[in-house]
C-alpha atoms as a PDB file:
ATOM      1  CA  UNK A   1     -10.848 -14.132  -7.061  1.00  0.00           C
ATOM      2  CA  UNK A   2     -11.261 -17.007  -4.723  1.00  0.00           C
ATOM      3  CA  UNK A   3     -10.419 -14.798  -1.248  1.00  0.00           C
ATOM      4  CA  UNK A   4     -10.807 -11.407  -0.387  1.00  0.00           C
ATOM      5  CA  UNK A   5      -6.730 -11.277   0.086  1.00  0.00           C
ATOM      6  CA  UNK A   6      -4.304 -10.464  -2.511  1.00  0.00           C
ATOM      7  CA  UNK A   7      -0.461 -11.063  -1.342  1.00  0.00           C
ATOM      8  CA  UNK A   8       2.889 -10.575  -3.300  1.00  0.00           C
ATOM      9  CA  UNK A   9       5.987 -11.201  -1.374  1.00  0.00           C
ATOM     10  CA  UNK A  10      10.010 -10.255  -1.871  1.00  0.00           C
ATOM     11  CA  UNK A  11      12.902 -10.292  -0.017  1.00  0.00           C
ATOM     12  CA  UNK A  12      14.893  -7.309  -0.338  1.00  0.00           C
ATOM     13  CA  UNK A  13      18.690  -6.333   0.642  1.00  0.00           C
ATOM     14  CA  UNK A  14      17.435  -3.857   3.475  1.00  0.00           C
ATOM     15  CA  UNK A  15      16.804  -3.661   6.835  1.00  0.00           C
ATOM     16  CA  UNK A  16      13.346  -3.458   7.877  1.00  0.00           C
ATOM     17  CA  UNK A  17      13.719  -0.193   9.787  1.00  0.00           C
ATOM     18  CA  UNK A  18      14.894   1.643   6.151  1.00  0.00           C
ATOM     19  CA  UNK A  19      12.238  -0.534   3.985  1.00  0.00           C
ATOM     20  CA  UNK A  20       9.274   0.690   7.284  1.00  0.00           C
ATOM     21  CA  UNK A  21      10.381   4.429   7.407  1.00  0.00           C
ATOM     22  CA  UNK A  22       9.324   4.471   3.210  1.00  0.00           C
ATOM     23  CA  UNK A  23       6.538   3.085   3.833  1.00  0.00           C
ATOM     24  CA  UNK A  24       5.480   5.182   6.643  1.00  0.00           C
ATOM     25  CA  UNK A  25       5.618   8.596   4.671  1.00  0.00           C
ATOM     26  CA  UNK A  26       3.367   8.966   2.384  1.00  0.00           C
ATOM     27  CA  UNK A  27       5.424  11.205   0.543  1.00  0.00           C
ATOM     28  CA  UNK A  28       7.139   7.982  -0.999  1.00  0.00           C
ATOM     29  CA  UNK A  29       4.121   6.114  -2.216  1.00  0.00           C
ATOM     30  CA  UNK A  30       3.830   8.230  -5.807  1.00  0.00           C
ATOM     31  CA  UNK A  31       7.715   6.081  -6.178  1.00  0.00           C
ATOM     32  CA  UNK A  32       6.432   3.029  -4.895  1.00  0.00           C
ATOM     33  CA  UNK A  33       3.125   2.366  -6.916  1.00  0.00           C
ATOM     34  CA  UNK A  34       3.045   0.009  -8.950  1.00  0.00           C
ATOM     35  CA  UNK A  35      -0.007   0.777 -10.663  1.00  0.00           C
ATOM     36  CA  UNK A  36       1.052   4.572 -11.276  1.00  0.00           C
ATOM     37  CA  UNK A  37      -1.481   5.905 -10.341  1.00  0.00           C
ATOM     38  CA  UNK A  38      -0.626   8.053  -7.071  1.00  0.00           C
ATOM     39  CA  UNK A  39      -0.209  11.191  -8.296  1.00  0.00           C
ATOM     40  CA  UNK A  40       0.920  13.009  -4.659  1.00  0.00           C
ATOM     41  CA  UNK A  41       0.103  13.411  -1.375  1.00  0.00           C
ATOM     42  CA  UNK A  42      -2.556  16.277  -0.973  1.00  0.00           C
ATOM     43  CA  UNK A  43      -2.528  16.386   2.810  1.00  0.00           C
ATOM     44  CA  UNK A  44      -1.189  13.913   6.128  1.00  0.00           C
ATOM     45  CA  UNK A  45      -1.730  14.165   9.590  1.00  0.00           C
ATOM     46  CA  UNK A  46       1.648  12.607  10.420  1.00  0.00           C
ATOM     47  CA  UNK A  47       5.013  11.978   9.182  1.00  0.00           C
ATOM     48  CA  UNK A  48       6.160   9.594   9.855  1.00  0.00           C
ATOM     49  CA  UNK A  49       2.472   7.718   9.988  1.00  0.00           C
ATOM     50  CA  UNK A  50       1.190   6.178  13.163  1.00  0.00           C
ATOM     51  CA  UNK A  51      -1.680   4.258  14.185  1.00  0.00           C
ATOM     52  CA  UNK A  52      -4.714   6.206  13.270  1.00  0.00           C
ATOM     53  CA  UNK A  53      -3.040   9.095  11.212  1.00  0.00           C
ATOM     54  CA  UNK A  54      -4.641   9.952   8.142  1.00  0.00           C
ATOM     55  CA  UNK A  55      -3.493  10.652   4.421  1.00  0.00           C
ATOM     56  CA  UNK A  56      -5.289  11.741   1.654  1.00  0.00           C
ATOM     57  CA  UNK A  57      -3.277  11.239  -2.062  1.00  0.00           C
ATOM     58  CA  UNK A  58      -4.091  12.991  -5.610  1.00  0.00           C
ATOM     59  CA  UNK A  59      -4.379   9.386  -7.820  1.00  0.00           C
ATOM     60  CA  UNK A  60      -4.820   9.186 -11.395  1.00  0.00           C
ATOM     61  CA  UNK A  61      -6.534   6.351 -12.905  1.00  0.00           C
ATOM     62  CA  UNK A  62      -7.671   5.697 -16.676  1.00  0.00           C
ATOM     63  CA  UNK A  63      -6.462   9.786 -17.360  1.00  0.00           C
ATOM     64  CA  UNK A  64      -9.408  10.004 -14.576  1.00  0.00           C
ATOM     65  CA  UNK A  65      -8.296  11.710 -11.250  1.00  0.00           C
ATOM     66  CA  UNK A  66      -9.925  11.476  -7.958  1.00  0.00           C
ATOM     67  CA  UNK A  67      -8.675  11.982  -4.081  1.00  0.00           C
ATOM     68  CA  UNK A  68      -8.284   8.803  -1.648  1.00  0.00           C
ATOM     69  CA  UNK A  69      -8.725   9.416   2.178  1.00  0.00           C
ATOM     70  CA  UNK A  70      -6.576   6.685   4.192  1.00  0.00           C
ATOM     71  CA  UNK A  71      -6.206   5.911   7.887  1.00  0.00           C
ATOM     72  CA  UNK A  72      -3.519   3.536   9.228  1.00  0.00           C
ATOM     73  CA  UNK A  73      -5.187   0.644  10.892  1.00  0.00           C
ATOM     74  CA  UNK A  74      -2.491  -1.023  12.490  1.00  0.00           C
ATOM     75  CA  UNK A  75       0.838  -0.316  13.363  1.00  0.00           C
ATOM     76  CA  UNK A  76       4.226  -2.054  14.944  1.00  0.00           C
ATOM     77  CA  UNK A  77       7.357  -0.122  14.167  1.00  0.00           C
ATOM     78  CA  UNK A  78       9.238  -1.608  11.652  1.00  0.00           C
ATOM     79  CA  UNK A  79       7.032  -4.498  11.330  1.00  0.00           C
ATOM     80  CA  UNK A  80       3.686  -3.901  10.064  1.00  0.00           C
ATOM     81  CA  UNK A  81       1.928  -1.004   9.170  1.00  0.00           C
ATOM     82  CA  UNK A  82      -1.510  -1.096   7.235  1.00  0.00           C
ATOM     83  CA  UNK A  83      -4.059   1.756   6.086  1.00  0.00           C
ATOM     84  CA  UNK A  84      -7.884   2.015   4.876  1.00  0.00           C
ATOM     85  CA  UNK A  85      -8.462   3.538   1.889  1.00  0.00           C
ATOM     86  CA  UNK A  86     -11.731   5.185   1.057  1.00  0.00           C
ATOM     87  CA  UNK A  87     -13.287   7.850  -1.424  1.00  0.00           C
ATOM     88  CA  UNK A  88     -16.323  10.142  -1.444  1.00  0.00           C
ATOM     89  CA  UNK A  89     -16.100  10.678   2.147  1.00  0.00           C
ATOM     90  CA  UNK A  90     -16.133   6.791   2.983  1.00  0.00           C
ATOM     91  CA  UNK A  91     -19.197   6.280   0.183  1.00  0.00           C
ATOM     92  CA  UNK A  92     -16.842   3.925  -1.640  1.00  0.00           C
ATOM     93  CA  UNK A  93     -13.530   1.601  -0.509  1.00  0.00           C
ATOM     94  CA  UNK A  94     -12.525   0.133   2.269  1.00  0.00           C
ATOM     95  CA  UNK A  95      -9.988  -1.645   1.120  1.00  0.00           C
ATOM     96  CA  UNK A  96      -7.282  -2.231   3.608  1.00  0.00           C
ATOM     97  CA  UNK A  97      -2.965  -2.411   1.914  1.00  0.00           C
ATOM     98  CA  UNK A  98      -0.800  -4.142   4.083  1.00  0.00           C
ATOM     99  CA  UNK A  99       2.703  -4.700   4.661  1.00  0.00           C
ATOM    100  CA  UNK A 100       4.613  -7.261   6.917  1.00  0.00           C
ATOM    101  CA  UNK A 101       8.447  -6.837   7.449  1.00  0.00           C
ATOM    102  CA  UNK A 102      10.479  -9.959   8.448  1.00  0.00           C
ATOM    103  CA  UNK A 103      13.756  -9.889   8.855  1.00  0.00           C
ATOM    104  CA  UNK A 104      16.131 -12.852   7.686  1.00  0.00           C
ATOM    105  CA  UNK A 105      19.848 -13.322   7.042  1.00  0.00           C
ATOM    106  CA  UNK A 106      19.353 -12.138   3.401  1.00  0.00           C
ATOM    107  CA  UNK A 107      17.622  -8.519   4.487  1.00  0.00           C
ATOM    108  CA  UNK A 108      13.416  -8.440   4.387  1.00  0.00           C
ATOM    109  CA  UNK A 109      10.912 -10.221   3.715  1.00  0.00           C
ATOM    110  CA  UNK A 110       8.054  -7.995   2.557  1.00  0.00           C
ATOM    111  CA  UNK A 111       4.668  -9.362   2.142  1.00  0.00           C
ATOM    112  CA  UNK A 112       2.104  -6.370   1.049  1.00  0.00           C
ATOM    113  CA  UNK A 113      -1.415  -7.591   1.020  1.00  0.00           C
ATOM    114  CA  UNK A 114      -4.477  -6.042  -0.636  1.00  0.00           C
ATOM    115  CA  UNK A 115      -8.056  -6.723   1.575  1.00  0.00           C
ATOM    116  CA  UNK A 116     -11.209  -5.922   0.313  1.00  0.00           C
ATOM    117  CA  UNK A 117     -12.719  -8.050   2.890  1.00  0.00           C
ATOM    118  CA  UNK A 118     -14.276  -4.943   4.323  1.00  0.00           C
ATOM    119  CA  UNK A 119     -14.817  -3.398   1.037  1.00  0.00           C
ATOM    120  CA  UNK A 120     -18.340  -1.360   0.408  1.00  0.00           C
ATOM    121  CA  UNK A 121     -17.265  -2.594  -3.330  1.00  0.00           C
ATOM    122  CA  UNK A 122     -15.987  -5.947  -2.352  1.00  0.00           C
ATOM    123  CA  UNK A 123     -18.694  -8.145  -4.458  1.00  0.00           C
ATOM    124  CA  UNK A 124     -17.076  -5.932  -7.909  1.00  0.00           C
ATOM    125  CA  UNK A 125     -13.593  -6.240  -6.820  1.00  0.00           C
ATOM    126  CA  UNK A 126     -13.912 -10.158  -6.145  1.00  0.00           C
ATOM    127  CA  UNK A 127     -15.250 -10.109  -9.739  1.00  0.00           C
ATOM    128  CA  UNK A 128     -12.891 -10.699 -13.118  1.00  0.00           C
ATOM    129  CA  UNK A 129      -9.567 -10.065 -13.610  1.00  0.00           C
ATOM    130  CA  UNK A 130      -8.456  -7.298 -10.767  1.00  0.00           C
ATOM    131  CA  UNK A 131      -6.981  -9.660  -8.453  1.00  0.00           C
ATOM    132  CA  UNK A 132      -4.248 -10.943 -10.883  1.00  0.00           C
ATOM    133  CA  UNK A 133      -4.228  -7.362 -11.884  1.00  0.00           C
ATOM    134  CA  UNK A 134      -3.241  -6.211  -8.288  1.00  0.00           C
ATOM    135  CA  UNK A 135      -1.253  -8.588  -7.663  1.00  0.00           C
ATOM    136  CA  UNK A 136       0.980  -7.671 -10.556  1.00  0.00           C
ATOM    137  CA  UNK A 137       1.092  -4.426  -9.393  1.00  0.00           C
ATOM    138  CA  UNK A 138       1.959  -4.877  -5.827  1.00  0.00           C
ATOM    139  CA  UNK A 139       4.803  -6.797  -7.119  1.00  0.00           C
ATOM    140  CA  UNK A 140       5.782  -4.415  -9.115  1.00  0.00           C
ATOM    141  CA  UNK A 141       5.910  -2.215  -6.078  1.00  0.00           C
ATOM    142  CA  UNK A 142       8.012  -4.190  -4.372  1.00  0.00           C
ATOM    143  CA  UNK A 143      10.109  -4.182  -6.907  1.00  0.00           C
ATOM    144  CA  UNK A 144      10.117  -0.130  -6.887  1.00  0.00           C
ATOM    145  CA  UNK A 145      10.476  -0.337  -3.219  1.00  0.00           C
ATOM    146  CA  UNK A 146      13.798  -3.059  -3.687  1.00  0.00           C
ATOM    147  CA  UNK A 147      15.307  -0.038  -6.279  1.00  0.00           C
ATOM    148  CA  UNK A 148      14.801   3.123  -4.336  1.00  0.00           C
ATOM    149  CA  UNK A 149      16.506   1.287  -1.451  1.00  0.00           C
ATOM    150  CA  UNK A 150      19.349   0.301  -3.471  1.00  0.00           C
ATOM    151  CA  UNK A 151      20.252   3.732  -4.872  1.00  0.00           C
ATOM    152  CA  UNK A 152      20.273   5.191  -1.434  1.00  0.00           C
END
């Protein structure tokens, strides 16, 4: 991993206000991960999330499960909302997920990014194969994302 960013990037038939108000509940995210590994949401400050609410999710990982405490860093309806994850009462993570709405003729362009930049673990994560990994799984949220908008 050259950078401390990870991107994947679709356009999807929606309008950014539907594609924003998924990603703003946390409720959605267990549909939406690409990895599988959010299990649910075990408590949220609130819905829909705002700058500087907070969300912790039940994940599963390896059969292994452990608790995630997020805060939303940064916020602008409908365009970008971002959160920092953490574990063990801020002990581990940092890791910041990211999403960028623009709107063109053919619906959204989403960009989710993954940042370890600020990352207590950021010299392990920068290390083998986890940033093709992620990336293949943020597409393959998008791609989740793309389907639970078209069936509604």
């Amino acid at each position: 991993m050259n950078s401390d960013r990870v991107h994947a990037v679709r356009t999807i038939d929606a309008s950014a206000a539907r594609i924003f108000a998924l990603l703003a509940d946390p409720h959605s995210h267990p549909a939406l991960a690409g990895a599988e590994d959010v299990v649910e949401v075990v408590d949220v400050t609130d819905v829909p999330l705002r700058l500087g609410s907070e969300f912790q999710m039940r994940m599963r990982r390896g059969g292994v499960p452990y608790t995630t405490t997020s805060v939303v860093v940064a916020y602008v309806e409908n365009q970008t909302i971002a959160w920092r994850t953490t574990m063990l009462g801020g002990l581990l993570g940092g890791r910041v997920w990211r999403y960028d709405l623009e709107v063109v003729p053919a619906g959204t362009i989403v960009t989710e990014t993954w940042d370890v930049s600020e990352d207590r673990q950021r010299w392990l994560l920068r290390r083998g194969s986890l940033a093709e990994t992620t990336q293949r799984q943020m597409t393959r949220s998008l791609d989740r994302l793309a389907g639970l908008l078209a069936r509604r």
